[in-house]
C-alpha atoms as a PDB file:
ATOM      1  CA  UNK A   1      -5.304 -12.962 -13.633  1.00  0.00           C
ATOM      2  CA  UNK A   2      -3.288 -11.348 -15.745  1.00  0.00           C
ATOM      3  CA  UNK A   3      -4.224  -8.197 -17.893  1.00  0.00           C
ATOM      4  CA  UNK A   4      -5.888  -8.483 -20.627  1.00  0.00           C
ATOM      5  CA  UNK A   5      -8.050  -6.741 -23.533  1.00  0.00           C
ATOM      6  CA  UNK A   6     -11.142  -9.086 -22.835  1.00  0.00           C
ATOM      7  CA  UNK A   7     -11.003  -7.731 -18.925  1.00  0.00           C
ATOM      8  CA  UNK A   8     -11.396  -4.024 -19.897  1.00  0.00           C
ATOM      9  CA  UNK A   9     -13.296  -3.979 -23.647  1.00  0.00           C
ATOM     10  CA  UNK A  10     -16.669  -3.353 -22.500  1.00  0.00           C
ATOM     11  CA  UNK A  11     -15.151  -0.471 -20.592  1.00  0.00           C
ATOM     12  CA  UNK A  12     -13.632   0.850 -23.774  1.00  0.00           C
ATOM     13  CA  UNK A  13     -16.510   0.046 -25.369  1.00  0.00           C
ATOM     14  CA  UNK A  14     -18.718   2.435 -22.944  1.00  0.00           C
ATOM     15  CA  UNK A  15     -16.368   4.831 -23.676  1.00  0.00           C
ATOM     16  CA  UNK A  16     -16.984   4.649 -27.761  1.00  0.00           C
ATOM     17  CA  UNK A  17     -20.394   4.530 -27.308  1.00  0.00           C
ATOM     18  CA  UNK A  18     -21.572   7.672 -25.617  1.00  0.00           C
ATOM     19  CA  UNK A  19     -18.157   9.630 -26.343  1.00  0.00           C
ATOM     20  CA  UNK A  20     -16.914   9.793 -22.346  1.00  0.00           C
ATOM     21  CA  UNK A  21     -13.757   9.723 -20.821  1.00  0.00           C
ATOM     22  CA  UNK A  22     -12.380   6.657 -18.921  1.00  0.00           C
ATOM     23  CA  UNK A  23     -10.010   6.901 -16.036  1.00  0.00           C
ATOM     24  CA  UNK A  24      -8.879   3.465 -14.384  1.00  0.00           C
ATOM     25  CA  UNK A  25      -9.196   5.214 -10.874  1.00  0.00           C
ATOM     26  CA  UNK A  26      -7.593   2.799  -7.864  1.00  0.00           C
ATOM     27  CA  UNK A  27      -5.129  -0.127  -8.756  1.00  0.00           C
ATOM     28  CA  UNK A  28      -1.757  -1.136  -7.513  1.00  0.00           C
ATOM     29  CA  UNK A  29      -0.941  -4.001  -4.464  1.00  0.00           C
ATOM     30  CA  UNK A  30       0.374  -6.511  -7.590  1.00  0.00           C
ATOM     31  CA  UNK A  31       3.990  -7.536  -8.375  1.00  0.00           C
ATOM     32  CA  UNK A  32       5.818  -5.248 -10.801  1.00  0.00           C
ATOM     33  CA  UNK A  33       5.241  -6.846 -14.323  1.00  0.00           C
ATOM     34  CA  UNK A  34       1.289  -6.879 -13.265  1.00  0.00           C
ATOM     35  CA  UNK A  35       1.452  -3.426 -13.078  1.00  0.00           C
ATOM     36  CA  UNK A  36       4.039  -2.656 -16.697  1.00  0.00           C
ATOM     37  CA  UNK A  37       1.390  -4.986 -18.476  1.00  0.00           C
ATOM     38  CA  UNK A  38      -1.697  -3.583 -16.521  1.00  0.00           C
ATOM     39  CA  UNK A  39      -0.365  -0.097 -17.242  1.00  0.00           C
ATOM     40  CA  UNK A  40       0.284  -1.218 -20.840  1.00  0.00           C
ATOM     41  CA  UNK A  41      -2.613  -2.197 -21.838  1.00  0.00           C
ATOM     42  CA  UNK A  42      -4.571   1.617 -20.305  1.00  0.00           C
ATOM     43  CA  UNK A  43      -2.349   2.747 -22.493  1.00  0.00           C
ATOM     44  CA  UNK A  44      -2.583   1.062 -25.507  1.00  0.00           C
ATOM     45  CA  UNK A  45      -6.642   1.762 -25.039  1.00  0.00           C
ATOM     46  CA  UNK A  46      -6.251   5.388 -23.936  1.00  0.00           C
ATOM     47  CA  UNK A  47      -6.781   5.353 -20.660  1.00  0.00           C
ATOM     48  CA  UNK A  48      -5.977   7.230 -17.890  1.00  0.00           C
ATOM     49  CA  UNK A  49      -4.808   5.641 -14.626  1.00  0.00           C
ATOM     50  CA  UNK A  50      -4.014   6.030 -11.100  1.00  0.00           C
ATOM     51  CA  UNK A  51      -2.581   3.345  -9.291  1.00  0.00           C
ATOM     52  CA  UNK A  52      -1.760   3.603  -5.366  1.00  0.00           C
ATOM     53  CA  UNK A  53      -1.240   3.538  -2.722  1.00  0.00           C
ATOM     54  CA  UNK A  54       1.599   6.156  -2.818  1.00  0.00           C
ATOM     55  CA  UNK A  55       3.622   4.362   0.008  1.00  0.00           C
ATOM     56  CA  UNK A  56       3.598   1.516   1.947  1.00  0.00           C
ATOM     57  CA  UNK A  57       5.392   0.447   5.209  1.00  0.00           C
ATOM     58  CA  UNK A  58       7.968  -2.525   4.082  1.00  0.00           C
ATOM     59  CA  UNK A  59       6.173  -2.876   1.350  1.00  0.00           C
ATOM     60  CA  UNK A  60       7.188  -3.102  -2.557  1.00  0.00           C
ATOM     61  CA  UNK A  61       3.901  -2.651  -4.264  1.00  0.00           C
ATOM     62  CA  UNK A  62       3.699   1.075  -4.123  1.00  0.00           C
ATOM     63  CA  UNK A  63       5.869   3.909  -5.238  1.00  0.00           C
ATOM     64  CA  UNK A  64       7.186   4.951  -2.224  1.00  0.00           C
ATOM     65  CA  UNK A  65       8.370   2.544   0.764  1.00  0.00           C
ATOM     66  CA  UNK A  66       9.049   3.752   4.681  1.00  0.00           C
ATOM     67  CA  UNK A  67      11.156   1.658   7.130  1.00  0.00           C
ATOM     68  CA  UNK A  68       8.711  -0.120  10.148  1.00  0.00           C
ATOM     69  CA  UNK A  69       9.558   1.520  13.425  1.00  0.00           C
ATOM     70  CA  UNK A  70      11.314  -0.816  15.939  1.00  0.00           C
ATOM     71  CA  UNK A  71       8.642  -2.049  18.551  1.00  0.00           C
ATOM     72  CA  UNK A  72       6.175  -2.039  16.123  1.00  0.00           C
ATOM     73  CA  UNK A  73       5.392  -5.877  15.795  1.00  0.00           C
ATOM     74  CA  UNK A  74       4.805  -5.970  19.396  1.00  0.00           C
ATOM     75  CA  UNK A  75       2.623  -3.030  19.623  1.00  0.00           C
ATOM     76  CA  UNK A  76       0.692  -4.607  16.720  1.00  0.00           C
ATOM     77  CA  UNK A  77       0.570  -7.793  18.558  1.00  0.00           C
ATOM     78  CA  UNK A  78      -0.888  -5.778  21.908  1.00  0.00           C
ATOM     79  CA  UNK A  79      -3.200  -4.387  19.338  1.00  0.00           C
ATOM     80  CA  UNK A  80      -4.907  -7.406  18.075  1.00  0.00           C
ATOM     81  CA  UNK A  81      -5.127  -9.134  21.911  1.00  0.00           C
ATOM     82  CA  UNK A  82      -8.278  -9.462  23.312  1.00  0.00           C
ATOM     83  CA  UNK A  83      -8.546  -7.162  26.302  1.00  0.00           C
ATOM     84  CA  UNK A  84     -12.052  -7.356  26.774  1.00  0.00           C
ATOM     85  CA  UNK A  85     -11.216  -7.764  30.936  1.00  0.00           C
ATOM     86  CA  UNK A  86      -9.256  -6.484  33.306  1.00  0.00           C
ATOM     87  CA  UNK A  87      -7.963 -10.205  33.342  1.00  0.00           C
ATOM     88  CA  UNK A  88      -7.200 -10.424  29.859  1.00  0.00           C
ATOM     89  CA  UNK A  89      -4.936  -7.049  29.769  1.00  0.00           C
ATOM     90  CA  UNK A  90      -3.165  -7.737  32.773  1.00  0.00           C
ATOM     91  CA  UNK A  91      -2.300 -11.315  31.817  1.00  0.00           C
ATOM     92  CA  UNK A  92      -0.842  -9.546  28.361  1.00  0.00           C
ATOM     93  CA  UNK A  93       1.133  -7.170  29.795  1.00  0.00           C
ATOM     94  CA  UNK A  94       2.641  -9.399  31.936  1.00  0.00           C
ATOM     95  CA  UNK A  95       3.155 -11.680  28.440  1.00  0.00           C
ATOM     96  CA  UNK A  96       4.497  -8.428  26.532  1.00  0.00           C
ATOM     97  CA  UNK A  97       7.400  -7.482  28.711  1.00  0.00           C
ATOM     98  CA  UNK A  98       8.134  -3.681  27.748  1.00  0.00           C
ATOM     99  CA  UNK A  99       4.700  -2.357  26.143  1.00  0.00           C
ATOM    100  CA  UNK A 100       4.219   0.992  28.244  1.00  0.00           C
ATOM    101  CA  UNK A 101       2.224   3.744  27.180  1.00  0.00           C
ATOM    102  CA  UNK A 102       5.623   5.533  26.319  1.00  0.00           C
ATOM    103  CA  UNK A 103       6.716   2.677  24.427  1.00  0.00           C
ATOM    104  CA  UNK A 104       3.483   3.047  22.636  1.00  0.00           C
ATOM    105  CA  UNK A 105       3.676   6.431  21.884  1.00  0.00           C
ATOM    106  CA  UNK A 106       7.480   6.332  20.953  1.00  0.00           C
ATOM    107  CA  UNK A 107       6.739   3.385  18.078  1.00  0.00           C
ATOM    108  CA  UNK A 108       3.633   5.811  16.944  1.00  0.00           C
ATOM    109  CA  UNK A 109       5.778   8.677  16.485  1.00  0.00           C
ATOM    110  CA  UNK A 110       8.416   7.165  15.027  1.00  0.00           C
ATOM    111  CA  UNK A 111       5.665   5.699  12.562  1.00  0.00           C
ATOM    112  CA  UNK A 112       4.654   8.946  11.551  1.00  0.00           C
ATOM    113  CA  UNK A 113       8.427  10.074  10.889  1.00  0.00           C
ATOM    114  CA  UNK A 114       9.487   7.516   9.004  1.00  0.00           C
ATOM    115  CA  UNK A 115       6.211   7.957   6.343  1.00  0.00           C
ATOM    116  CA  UNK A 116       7.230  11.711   6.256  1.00  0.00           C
ATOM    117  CA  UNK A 117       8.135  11.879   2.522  1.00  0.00           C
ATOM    118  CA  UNK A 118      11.729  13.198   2.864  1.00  0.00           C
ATOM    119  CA  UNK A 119      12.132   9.876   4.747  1.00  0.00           C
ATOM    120  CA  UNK A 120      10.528   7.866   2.438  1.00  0.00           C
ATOM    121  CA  UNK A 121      12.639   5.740  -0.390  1.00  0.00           C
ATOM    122  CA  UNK A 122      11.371   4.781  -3.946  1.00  0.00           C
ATOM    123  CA  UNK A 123      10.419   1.552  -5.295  1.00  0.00           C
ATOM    124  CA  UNK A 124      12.519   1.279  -8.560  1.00  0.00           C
ATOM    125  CA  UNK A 125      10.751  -1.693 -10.000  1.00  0.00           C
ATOM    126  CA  UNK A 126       7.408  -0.260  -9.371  1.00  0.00           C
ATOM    127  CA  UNK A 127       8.128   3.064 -10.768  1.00  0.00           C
ATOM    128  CA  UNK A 128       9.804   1.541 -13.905  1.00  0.00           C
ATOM    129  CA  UNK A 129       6.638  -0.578 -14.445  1.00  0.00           C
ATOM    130  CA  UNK A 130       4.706   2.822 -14.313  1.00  0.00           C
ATOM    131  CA  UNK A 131       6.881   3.814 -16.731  1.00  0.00           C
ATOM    132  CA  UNK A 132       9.133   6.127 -15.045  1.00  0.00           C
ATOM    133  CA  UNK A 133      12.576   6.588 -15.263  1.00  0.00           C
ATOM    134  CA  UNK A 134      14.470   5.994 -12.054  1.00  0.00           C
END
């Protein structure tokens, strides 16, 4: 749906009628233009946002972006598997050739280093729809 007055009046109407601030506290996960109209339109009607979420793994609807380790697919896919038996998990590791528990911890760490901020990279569209300069 795309933003409009309508969506948010009684909001701003809350807001003239017992003489309160409004803050638009969680939004984000859209495609750019959602976000410049969404963003927009708070501002036209004084209000204060936040959008989020900061950054996002190979992801453009955020500020900030981080690169998905290599392995990390398959250690998802290990993840979601049923291993509710001994059967089960030894019939998947057989299936996903290379999953160890260094593997594991090698895809985890590298997960944490690439969301390290100084390792991060910026999403210009997204920031330009929250109106910053890039």
């Amino acid at each position: 749906m795309p933003p409009e007055q309508k969506e948010i009046q009684q909001f701003v109407d809350f807001r003239t009628k017992y003489k309160v601030p409004i803050l638009m506290g969680e939004s984000g996960e859209n495609e750019d233009e959602w976000v410049k109209e969404f963003r927009e339109l708070l501002d036209d009607n004084q209000i204060h946002w936040t959008f989020w979420p900061y950054k996002k793994m190979d992801n453009t609807r955020g500020p900030m972006n981080f690169y998905k380790p290599e392995g990390y697919d398959q250690f998802i896919k290990y993840a979601d598997s049923d291993r509710s038996t001994f059967a089960q998990i030894r019939a998947l590791k057989d299936s996903l050739e290379g999953i160890s528990p260094e593997k594991v911890k090698a895809v985890l760490n590298q997960y944490v280093e690439n969301s390290k901020f100084d390792n991060c990279y910026p999403n210009k569209g997204y920031l330009e729809a929250l109106g910053f300069e890039y």
